[in-house]
PDB file of N, CA and C in Angstrom:
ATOM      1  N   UNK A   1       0.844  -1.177   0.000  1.00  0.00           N
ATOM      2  CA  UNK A   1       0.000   0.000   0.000  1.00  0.00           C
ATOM      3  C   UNK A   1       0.889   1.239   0.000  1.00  0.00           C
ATOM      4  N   UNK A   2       0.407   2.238  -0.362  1.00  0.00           N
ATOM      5  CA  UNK A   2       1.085   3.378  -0.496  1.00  0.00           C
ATOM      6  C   UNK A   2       0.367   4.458  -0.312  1.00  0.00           C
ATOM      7  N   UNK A   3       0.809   5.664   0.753  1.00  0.00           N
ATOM      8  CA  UNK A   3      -0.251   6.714   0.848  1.00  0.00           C
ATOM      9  C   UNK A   3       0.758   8.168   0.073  1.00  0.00           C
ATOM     10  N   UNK A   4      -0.085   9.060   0.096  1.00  0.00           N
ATOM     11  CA  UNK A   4      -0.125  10.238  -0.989  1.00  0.00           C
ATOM     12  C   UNK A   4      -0.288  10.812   0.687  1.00  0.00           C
ATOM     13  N   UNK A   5      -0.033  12.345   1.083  1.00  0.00           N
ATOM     14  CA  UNK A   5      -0.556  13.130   1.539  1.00  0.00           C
ATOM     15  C   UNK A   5      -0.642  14.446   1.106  1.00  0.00           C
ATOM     16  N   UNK A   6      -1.955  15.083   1.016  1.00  0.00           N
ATOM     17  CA  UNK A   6      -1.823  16.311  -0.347  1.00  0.00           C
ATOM     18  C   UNK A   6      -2.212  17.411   0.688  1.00  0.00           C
ATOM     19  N   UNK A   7      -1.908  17.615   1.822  1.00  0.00           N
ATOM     20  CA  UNK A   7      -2.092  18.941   2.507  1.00  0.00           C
ATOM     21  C   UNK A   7      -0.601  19.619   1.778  1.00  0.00           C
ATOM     22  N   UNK A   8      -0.835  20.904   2.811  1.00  0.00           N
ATOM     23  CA  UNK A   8      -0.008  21.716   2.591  1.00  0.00           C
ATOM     24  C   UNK A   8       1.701  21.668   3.133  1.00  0.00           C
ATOM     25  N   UNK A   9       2.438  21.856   3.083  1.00  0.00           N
ATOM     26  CA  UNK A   9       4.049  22.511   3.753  1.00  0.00           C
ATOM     27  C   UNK A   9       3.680  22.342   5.139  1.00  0.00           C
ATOM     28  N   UNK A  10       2.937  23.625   5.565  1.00  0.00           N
ATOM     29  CA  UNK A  10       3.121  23.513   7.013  1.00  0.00           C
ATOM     30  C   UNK A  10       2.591  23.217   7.682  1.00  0.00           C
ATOM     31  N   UNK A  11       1.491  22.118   6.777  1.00  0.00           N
ATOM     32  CA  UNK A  11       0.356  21.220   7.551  1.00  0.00           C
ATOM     33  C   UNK A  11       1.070  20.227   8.259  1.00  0.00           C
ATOM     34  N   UNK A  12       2.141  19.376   6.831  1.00  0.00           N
ATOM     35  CA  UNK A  12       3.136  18.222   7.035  1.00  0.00           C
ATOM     36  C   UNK A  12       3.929  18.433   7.819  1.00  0.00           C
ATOM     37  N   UNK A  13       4.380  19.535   8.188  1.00  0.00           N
ATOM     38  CA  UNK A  13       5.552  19.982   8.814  1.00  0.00           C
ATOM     39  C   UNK A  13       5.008  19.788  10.528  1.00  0.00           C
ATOM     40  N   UNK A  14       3.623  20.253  10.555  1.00  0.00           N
ATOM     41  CA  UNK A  14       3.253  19.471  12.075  1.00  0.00           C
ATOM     42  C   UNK A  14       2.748  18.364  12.258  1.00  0.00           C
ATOM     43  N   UNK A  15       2.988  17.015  11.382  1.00  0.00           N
ATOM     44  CA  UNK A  15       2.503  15.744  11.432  1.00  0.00           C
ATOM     45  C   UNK A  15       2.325  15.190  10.147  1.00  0.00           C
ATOM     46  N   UNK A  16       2.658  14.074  10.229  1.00  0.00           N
ATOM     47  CA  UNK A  16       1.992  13.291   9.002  1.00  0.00           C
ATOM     48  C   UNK A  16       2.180  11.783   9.449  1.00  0.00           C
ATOM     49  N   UNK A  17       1.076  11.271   8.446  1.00  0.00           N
ATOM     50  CA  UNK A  17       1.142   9.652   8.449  1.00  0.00           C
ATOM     51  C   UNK A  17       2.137   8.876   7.467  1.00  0.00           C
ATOM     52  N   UNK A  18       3.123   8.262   8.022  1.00  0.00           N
ATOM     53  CA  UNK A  18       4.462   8.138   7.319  1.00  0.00           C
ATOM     54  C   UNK A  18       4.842   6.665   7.232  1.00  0.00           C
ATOM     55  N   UNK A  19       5.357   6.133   6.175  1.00  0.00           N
ATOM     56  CA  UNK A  19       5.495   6.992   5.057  1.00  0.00           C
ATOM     57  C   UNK A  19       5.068   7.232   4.157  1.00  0.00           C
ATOM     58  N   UNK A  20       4.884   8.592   3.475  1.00  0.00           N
ATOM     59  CA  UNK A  20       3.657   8.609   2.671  1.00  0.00           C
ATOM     60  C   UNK A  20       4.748   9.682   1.738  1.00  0.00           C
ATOM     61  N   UNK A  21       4.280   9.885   0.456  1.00  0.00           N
ATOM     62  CA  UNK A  21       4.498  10.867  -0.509  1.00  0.00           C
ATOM     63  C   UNK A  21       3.724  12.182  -0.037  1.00  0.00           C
ATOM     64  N   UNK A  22       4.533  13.173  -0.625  1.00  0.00           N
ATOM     65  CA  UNK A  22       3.826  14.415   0.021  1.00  0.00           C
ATOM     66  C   UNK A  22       3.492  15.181  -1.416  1.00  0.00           C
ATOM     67  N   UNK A  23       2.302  15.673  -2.179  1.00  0.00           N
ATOM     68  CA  UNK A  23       2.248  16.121  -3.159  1.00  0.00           C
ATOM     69  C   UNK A  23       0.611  17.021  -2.769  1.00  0.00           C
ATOM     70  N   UNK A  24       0.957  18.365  -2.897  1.00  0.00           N
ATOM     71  CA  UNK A  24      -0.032  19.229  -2.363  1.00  0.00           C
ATOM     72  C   UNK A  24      -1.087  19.377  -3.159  1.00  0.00           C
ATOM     73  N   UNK A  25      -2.581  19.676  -2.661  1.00  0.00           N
ATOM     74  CA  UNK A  25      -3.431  19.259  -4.197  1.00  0.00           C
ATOM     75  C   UNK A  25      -3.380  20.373  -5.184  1.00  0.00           C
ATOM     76  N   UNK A  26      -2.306  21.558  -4.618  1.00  0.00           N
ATOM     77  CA  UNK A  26      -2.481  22.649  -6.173  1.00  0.00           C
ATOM     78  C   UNK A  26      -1.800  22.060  -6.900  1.00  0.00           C
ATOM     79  N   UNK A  27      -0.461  21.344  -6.449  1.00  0.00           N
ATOM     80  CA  UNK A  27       0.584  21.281  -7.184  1.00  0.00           C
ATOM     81  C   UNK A  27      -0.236  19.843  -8.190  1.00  0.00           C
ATOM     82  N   UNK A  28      -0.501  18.949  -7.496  1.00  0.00           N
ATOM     83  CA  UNK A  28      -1.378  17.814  -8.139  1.00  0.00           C
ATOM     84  C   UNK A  28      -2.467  18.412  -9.307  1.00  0.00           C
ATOM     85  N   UNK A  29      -3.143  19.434  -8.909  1.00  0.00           N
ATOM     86  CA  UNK A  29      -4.104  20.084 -10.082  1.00  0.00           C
ATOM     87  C   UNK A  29      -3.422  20.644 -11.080  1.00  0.00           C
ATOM     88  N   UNK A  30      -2.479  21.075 -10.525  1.00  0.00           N
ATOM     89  CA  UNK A  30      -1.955  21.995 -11.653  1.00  0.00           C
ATOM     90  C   UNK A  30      -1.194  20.915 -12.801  1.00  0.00           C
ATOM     91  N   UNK A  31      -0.679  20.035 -12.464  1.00  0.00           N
ATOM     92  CA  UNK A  31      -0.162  19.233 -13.203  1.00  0.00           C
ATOM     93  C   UNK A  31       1.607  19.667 -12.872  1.00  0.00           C
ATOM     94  N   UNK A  32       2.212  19.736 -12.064  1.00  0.00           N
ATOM     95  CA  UNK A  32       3.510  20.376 -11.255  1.00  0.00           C
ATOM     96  C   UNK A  32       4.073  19.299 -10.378  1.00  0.00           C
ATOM     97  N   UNK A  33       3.652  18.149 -10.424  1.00  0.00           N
ATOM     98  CA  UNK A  33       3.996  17.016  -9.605  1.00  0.00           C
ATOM     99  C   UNK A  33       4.279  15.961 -10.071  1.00  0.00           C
ATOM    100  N   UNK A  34       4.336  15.763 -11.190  1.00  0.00           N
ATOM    101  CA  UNK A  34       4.544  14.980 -12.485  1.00  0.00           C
ATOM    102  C   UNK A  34       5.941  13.833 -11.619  1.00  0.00           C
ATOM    103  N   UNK A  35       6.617  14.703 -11.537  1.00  0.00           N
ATOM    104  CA  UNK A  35       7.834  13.954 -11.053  1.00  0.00           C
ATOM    105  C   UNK A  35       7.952  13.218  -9.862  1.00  0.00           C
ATOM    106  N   UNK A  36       7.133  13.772  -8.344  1.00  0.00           N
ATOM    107  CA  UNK A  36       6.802  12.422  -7.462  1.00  0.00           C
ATOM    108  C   UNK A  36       5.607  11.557  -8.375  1.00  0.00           C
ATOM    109  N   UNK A  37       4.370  11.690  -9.437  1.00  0.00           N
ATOM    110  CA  UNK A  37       3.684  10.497  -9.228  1.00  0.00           C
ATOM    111  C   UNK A  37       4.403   9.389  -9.826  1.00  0.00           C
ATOM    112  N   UNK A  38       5.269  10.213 -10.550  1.00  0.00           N
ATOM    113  CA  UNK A  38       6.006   8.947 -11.530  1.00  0.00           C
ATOM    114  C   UNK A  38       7.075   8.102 -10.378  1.00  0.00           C
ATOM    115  N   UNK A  39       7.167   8.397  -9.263  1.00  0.00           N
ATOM    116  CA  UNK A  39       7.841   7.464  -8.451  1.00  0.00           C
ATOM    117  C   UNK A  39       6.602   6.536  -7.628  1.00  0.00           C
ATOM    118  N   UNK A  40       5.492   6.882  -8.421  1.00  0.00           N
ATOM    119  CA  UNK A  40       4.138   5.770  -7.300  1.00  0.00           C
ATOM    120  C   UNK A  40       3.549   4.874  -8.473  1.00  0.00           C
ATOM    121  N   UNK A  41       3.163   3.814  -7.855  1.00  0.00           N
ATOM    122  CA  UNK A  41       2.626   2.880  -9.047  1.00  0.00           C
ATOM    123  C   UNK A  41       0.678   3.039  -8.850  1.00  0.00           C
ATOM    124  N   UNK A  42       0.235   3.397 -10.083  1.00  0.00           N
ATOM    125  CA  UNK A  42      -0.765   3.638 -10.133  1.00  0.00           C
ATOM    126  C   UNK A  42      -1.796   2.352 -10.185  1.00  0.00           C
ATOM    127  N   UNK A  43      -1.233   1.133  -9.880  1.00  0.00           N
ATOM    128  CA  UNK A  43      -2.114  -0.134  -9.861  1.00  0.00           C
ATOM    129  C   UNK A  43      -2.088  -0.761  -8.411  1.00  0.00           C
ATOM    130  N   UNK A  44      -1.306   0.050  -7.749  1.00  0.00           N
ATOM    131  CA  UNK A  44      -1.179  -0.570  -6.243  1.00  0.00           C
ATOM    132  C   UNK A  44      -2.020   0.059  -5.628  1.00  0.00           C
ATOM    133  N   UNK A  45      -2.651  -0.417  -4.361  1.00  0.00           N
ATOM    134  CA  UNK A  45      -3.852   0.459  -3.345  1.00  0.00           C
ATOM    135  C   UNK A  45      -2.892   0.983  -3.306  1.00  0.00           C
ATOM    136  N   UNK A  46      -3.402   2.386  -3.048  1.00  0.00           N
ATOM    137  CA  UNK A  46      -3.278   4.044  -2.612  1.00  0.00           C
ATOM    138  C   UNK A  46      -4.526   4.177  -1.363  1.00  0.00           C
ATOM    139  N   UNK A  47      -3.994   5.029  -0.726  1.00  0.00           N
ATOM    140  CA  UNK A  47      -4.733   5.869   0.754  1.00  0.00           C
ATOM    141  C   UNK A  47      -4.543   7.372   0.369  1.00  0.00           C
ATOM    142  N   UNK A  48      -5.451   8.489   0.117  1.00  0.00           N
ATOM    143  CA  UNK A  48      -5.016   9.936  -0.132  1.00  0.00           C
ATOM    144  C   UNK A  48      -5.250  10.601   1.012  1.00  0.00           C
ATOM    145  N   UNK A  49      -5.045  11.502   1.481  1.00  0.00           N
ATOM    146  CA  UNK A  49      -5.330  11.634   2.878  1.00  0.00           C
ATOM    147  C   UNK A  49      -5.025  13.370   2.684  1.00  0.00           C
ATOM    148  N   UNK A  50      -5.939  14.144   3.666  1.00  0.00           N
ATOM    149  CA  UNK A  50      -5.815  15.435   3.589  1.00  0.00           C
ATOM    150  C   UNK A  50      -5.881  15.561   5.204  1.00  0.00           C
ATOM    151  N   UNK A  51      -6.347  16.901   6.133  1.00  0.00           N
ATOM    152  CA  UNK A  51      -6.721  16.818   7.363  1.00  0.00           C
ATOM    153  C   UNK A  51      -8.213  16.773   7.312  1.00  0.00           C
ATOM    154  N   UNK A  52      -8.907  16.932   6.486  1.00  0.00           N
ATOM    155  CA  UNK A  52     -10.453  16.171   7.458  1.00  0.00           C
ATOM    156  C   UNK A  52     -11.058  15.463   6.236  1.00  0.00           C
ATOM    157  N   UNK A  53     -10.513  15.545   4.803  1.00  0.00           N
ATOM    158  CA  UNK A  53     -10.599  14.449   3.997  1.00  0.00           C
ATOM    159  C   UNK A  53     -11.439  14.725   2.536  1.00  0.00           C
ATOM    160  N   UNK A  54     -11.369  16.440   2.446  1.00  0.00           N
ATOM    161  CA  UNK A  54     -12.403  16.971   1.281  1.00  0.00           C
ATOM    162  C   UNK A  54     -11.531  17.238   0.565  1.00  0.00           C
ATOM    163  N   UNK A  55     -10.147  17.838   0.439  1.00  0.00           N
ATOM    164  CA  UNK A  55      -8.919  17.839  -0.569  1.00  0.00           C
ATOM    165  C   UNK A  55      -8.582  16.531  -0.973  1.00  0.00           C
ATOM    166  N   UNK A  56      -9.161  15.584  -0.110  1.00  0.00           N
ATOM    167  CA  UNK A  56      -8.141  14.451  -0.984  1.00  0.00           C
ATOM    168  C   UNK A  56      -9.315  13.916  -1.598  1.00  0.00           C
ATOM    169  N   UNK A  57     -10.401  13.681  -1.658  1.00  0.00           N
ATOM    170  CA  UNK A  57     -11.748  13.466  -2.040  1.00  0.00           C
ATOM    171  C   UNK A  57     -11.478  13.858  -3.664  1.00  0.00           C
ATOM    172  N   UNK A  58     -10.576  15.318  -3.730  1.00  0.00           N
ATOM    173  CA  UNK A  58     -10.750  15.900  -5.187  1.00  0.00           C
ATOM    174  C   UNK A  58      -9.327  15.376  -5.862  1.00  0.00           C
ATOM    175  N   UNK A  59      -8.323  15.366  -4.911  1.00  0.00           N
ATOM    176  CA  UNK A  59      -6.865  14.385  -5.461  1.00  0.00           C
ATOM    177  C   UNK A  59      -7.588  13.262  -5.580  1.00  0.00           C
ATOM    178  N   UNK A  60      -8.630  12.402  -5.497  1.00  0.00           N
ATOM    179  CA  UNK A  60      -8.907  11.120  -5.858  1.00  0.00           C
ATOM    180  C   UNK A  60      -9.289  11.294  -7.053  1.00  0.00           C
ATOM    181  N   UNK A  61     -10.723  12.229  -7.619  1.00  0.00           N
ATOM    182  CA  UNK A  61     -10.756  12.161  -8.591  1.00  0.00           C
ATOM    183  C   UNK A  61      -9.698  12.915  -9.989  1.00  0.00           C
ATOM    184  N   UNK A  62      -8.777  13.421  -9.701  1.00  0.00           N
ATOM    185  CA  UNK A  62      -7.441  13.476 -10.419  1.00  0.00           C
ATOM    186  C   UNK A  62      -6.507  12.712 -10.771  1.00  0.00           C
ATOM    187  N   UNK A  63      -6.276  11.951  -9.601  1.00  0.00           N
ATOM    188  CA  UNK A  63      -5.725  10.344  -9.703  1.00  0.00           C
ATOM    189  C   UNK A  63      -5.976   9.782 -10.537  1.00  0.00           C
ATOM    190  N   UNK A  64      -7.354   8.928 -10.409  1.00  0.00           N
ATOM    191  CA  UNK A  64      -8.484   8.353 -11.215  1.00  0.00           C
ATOM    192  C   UNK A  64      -8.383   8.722 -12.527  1.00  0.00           C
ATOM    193  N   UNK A  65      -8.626  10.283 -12.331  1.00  0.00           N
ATOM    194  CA  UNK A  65      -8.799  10.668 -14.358  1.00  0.00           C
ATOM    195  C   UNK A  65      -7.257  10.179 -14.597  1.00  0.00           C
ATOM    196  N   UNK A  66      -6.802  11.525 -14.219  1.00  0.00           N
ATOM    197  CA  UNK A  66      -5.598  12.110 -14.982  1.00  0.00           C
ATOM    198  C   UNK A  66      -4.344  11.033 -15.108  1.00  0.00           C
ATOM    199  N   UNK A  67      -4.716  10.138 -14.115  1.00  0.00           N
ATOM    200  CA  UNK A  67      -3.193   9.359 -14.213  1.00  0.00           C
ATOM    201  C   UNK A  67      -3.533   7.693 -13.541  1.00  0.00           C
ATOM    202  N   UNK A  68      -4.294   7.673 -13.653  1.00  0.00           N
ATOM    203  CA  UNK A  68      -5.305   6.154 -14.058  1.00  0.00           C
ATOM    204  C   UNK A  68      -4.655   5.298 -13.051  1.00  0.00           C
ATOM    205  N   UNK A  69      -4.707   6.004 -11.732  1.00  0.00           N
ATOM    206  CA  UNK A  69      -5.032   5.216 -10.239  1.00  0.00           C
ATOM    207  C   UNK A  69      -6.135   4.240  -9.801  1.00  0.00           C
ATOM    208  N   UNK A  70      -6.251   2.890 -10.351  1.00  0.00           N
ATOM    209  CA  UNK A  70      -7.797   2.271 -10.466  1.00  0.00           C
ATOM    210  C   UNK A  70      -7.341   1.830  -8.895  1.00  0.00           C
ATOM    211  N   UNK A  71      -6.839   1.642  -7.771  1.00  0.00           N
ATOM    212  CA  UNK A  71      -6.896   1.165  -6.612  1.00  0.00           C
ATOM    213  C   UNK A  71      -6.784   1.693  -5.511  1.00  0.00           C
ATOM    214  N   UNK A  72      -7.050   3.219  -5.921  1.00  0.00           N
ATOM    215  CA  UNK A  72      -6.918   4.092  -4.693  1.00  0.00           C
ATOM    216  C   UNK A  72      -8.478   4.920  -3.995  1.00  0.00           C
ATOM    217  N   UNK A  73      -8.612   5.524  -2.750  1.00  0.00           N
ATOM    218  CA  UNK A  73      -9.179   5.340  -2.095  1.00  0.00           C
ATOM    219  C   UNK A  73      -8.824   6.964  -1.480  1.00  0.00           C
ATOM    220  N   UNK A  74      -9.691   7.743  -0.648  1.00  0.00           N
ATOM    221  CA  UNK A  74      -9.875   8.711   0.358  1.00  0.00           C
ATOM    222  C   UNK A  74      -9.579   8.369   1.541  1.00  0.00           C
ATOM    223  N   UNK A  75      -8.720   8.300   2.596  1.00  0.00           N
ATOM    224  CA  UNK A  75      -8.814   8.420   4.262  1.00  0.00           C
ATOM    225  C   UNK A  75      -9.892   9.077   4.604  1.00  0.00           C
ATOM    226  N   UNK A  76     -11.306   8.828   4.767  1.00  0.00           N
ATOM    227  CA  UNK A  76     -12.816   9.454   5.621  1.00  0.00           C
ATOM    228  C   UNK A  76     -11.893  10.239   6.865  1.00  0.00           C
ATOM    229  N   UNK A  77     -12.288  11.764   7.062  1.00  0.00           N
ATOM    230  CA  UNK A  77     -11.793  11.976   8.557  1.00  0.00           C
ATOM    231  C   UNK A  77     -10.147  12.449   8.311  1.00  0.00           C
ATOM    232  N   UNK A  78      -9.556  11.862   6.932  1.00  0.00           N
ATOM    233  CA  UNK A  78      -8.091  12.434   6.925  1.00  0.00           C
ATOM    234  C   UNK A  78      -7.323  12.399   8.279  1.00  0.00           C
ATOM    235  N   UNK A  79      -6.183  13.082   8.139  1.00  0.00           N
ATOM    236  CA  UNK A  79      -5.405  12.858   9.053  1.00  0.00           C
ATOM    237  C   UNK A  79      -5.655  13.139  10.797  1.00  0.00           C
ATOM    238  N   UNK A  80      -6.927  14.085  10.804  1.00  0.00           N
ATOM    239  CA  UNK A  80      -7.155  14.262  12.041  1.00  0.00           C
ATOM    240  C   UNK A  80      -7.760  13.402  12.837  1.00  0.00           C
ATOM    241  N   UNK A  81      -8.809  12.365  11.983  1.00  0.00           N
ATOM    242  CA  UNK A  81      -9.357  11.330  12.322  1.00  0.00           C
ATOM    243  C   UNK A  81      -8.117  10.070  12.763  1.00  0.00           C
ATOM    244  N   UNK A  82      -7.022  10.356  11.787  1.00  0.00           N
ATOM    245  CA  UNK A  82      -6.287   9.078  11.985  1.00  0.00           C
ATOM    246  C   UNK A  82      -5.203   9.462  13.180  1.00  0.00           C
ATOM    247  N   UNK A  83      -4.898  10.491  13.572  1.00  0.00           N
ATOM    248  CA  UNK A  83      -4.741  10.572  15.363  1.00  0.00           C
ATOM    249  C   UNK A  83      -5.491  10.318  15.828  1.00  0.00           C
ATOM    250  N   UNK A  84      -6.603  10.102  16.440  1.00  0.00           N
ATOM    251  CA  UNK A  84      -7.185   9.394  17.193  1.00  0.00           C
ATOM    252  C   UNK A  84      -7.515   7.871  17.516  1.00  0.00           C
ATOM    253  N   UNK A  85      -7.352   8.132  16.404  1.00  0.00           N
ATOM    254  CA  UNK A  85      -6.785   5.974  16.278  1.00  0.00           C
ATOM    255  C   UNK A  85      -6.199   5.341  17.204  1.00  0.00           C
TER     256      UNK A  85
END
């Protein structure tokens, strides 16, 4: 499995779920990230994860289109949910 986390700099910078790729969702929209997805395999489960889970909701469907992630998935609750775990 492999997770994505698409918050921001200084979101990551106070926590993250590790280890995960860090690719922010402008940089992901914009098409500016080209170079981490090409280090992720787009047929393996994926976890996308934001802090409460509506940014990565929209990195899923970008995934999906743009770069044909058929096994990946949203963290519900994102990272704030998954401290409490």
């Amino acid at each position: 499995m492999q997770l994505i986390d698409v918050r921001e700099d200084w979101e990551r910078a106070v926590g993250a779920i590790l280890p995960s790729a860090h690719i922010p969702l402008g940089q992901l929209v914009s098409g500016s990230a080209n170079d981490v997805i090409a280090t992720l395999d787009a047929g393996k489960p994926t976890v996308i994860y934001c802090a409460h889970g509506m940014r990565s909701l929209k990195a899923l469907a970008v995934l999906r289109e743009r770069y044909g992630f058929t096994n990946a998935q949203s963290l519900r609750g994102g990272y704030e949910e998954w401290k409490t775990l």
